[in-house]
Protein backbone atom coordinates (compact mmCIF):
# COMPACT_ATOMS: atom_id res chain seq x y z
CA UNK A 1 -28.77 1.98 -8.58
CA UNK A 2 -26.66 2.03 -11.97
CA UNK A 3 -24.27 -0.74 -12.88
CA UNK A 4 -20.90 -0.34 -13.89
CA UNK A 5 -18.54 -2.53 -16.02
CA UNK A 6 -15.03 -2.58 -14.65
CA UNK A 7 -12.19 -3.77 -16.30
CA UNK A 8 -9.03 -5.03 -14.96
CA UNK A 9 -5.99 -3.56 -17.14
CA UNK A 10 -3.27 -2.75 -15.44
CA UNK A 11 -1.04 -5.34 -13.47
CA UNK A 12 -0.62 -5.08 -9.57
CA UNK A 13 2.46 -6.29 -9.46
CA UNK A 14 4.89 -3.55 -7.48
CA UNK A 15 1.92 -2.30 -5.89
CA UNK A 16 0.88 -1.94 -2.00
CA UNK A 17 -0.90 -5.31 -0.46
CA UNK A 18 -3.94 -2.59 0.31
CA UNK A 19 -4.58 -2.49 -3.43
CA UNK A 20 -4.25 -6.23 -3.94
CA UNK A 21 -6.69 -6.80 -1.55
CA UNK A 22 -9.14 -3.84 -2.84
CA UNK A 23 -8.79 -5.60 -6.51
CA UNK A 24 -9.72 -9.42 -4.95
CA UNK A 25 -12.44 -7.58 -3.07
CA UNK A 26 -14.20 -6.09 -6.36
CA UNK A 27 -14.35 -9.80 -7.49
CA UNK A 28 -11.25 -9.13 -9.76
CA UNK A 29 -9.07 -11.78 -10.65
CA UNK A 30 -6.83 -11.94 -14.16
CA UNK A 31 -5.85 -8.82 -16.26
CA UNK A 32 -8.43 -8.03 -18.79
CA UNK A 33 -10.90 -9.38 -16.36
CA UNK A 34 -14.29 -7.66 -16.16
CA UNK A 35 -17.45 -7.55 -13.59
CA UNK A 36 -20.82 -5.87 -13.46
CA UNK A 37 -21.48 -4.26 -10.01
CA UNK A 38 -23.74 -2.03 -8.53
CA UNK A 39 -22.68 1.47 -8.01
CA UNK A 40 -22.89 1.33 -3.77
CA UNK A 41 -21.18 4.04 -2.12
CA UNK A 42 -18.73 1.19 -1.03
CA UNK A 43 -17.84 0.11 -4.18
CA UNK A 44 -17.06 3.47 -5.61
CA UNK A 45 -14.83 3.65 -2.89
CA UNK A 46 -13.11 0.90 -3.81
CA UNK A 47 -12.92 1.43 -7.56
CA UNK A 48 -11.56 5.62 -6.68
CA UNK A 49 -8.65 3.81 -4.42
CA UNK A 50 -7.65 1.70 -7.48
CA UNK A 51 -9.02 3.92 -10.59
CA UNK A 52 -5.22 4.01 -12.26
CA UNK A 53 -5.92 -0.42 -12.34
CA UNK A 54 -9.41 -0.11 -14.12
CA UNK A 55 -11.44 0.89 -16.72
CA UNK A 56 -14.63 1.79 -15.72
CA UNK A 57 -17.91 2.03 -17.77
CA UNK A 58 -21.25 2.63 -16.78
CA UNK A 59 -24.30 0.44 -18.34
């Protein structure tokens, strides 16, 4: 599977409590945090519900 490096870079404040919970649930805490994961069907899910939060790179 390929790995991607997401970024946290946009504040979730004003935003619904589904998206909070997506973000805690990709292991992201802080803005400007970032975390390797693998690129499951599951998480891609995640990371398309919250794309306009992230910056995504693959590695």
């Amino acid at each position: 599977m390929a790995k991607l490096k997401i970024t946290y870079v946009r504040s979730a404040i004003n935003r619904p409590a589904r998206q909070k919970r997506t973000l805690e649930a990709l292991g992201l805490r802080k803005l400007n945090h970032s975390k390797e994961v693998e690129a499951t069907p599951q998480i891609l899910g995640m990371i398309e519900k919250v794309k306009h939060l992230l910056k995504v790179e693959e590695i």
